[in-house]
N, C-alpha and C. Protein backbone atom coordinates (compact mmCIF):
# COMPACT_ATOMS: atom_id res chain seq x y z
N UNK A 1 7.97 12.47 42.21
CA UNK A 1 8.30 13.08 40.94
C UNK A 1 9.76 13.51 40.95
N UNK A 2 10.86 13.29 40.11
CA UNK A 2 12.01 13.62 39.69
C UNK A 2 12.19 14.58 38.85
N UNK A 3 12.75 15.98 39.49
CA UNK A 3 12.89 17.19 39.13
C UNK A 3 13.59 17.05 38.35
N UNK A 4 13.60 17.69 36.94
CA UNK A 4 14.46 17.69 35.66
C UNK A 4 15.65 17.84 35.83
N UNK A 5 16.55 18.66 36.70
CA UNK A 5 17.83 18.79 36.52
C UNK A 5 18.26 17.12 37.12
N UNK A 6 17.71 16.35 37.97
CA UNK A 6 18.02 15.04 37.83
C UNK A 6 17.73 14.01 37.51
N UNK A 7 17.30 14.31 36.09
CA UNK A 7 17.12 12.87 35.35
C UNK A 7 17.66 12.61 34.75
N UNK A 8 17.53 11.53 34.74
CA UNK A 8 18.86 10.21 33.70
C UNK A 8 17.98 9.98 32.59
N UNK A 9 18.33 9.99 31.35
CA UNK A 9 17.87 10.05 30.38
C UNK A 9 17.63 8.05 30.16
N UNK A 10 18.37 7.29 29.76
CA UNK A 10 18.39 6.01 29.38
C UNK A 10 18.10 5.42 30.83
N UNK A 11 18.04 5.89 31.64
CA UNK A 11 17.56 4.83 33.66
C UNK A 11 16.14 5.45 34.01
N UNK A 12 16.03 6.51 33.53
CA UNK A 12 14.36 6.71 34.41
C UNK A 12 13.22 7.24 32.98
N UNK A 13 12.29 6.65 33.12
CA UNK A 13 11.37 7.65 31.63
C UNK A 13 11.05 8.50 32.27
N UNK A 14 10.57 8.83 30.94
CA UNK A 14 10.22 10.81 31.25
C UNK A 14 8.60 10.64 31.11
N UNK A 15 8.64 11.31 32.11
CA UNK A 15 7.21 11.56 32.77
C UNK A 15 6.08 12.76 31.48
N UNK A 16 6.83 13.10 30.97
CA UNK A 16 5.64 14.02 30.11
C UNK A 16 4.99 13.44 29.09
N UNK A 17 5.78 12.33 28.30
CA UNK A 17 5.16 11.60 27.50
C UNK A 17 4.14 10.34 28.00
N UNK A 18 4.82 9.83 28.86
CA UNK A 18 4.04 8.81 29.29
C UNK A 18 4.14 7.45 28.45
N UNK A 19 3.14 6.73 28.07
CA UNK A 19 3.22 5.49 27.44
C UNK A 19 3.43 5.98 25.66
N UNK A 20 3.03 7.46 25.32
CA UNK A 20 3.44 8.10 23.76
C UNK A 20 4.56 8.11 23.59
N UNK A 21 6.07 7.35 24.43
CA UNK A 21 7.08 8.10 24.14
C UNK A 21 7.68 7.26 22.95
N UNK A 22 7.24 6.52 22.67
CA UNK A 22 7.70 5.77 20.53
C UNK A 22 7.36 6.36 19.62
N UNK A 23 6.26 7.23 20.03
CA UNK A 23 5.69 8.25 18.61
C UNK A 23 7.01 9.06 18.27
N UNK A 24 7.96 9.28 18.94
CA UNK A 24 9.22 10.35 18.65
C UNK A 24 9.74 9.25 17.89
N UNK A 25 9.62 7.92 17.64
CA UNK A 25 10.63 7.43 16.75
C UNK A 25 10.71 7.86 15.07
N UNK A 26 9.20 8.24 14.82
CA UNK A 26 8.61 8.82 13.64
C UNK A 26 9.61 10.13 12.97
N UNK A 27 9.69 11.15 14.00
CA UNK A 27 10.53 12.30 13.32
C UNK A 27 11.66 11.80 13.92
N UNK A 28 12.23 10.68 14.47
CA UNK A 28 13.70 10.90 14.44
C UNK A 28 13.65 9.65 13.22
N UNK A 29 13.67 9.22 12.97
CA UNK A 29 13.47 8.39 11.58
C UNK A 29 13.59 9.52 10.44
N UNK A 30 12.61 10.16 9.89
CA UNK A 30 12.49 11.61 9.22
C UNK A 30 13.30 12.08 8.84
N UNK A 31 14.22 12.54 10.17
CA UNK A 31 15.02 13.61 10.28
C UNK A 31 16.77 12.88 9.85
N UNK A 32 16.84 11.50 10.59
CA UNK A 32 17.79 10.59 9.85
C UNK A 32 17.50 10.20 8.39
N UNK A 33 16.61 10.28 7.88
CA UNK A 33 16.66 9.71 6.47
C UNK A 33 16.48 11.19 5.58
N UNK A 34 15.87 12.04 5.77
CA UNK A 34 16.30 13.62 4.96
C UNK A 34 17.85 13.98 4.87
N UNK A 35 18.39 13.95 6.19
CA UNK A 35 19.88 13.76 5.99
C UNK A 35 20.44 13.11 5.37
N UNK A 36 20.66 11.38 5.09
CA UNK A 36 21.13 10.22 4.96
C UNK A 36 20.78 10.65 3.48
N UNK A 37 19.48 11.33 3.25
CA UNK A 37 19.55 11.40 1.30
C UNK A 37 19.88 12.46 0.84
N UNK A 38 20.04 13.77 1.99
CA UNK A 38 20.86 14.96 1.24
C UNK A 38 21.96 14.83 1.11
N UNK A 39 23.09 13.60 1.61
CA UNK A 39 24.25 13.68 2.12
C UNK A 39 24.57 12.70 0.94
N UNK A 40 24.00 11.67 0.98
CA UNK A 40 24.37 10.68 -0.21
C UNK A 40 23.62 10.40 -1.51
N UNK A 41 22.62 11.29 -2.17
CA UNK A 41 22.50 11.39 -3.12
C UNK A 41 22.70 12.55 -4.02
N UNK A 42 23.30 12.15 -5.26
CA UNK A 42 23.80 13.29 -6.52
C UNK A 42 22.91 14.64 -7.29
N UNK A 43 21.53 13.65 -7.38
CA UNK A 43 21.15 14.50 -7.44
C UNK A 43 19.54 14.82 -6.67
N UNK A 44 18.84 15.69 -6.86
CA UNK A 44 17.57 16.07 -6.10
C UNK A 44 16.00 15.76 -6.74
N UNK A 45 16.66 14.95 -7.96
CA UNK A 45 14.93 14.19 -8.24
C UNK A 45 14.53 13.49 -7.74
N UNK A 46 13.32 13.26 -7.38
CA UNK A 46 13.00 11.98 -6.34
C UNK A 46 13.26 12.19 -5.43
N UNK A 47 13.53 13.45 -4.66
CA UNK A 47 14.31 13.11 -3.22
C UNK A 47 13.36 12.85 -2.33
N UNK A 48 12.27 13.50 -2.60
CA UNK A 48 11.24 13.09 -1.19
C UNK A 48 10.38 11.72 -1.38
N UNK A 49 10.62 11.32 -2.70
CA UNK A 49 10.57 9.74 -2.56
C UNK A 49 11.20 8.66 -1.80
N UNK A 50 12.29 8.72 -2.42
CA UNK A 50 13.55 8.27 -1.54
C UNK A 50 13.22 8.43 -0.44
N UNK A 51 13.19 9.51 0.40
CA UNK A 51 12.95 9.58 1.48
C UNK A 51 12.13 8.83 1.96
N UNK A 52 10.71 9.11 1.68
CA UNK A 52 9.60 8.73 1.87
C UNK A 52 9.63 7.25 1.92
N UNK A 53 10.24 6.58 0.81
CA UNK A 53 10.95 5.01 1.02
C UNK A 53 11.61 4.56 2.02
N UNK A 54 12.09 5.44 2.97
CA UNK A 54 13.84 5.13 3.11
C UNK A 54 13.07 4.96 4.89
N UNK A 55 11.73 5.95 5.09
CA UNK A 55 11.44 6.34 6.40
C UNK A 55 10.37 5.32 6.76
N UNK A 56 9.60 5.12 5.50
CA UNK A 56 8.59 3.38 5.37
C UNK A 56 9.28 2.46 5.77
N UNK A 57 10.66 2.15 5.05
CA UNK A 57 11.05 1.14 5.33
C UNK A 57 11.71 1.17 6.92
N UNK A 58 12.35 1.87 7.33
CA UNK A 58 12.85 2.21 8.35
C UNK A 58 11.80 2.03 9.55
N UNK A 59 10.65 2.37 9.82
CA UNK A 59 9.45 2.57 10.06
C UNK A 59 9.28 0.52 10.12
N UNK A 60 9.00 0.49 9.23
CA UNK A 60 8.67 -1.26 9.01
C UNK A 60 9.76 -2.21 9.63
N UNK A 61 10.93 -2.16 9.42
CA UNK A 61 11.99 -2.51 10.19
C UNK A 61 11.89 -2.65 11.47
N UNK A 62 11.96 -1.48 12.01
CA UNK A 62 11.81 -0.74 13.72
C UNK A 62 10.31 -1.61 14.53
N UNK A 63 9.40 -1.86 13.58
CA UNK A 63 8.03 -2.41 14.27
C UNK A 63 8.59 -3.83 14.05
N UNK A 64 8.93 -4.37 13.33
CA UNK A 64 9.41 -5.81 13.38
C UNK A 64 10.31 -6.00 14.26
N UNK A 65 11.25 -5.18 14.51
CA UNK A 65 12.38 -5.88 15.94
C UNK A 65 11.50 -5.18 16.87
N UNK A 66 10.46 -4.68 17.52
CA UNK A 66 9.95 -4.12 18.44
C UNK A 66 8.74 -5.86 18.48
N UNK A 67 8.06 -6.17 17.13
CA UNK A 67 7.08 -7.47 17.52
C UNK A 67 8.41 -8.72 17.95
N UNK A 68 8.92 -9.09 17.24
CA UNK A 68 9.92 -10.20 17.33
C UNK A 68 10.73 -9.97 18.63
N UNK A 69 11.03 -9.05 19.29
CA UNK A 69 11.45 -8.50 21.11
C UNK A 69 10.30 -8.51 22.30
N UNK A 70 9.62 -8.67 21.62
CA UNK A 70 8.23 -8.73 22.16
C UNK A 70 8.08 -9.86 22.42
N UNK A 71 8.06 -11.17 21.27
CA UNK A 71 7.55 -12.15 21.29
C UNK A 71 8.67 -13.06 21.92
N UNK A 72 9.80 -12.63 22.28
CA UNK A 72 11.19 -13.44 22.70
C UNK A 72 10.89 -13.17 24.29
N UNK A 73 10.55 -12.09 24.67
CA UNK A 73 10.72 -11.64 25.85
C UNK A 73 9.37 -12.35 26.64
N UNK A 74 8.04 -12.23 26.00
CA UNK A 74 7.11 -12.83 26.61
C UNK A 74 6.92 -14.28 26.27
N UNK A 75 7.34 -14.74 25.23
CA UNK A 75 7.46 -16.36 24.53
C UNK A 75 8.65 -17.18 25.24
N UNK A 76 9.56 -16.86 24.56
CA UNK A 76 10.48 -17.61 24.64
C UNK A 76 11.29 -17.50 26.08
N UNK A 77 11.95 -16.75 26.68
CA UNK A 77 12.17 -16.55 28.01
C UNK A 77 11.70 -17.36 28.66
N UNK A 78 10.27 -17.21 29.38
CA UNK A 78 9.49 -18.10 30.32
C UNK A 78 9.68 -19.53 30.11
N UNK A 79 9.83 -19.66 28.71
CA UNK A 79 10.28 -21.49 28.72
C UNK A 79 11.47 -21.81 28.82
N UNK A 80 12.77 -20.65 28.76
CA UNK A 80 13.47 -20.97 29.48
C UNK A 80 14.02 -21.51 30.96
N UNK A 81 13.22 -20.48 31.40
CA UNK A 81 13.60 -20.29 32.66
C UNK A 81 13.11 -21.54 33.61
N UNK A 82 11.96 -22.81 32.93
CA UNK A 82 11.31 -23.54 33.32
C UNK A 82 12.42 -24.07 33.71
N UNK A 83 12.88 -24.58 32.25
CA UNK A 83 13.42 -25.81 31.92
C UNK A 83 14.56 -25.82 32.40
């Protein structure tokens, strides 16, 4: 076990989450798109639509380069490496 004051954030995972640690992509998504629409829109109707749009889509995005990285890494690779 690797005592907190030495862990490397991007070289070792963190042991408390375990295999849950993508569920944090959810509120950091959230928390980037509440900003991204307080900052750049005029006015405040709709805002938690927008949002709500902005974090779906974001959300939908993020699972598509996560399947399509998926499918390169276990697909396509290996027939590289044959040939």
């Amino acid at each position: 076990m690797i005592p907190l004051f030495a862990w490397i954030p991007f070289l070792q995972p963190m042991g408390a989450l375990g295999t849950y640690w993508w569920l944090l992509l959810l509120p950091l998504i959230l928390g980037i798109s509440i900003t991204y629409r307080a900052t750049h829109d005029a006015s405040l109707d709709r805002f938690w639509y927008r949002v709500s749009l902005f974090t779906a889509k974001s959300m939908l995005a993020m699972g598509s380069l996560a399947i399509v990285m998926y499918l390169f890494v276990y697909l396509v690779i290996p027939i590289l490496r044959v040939g």
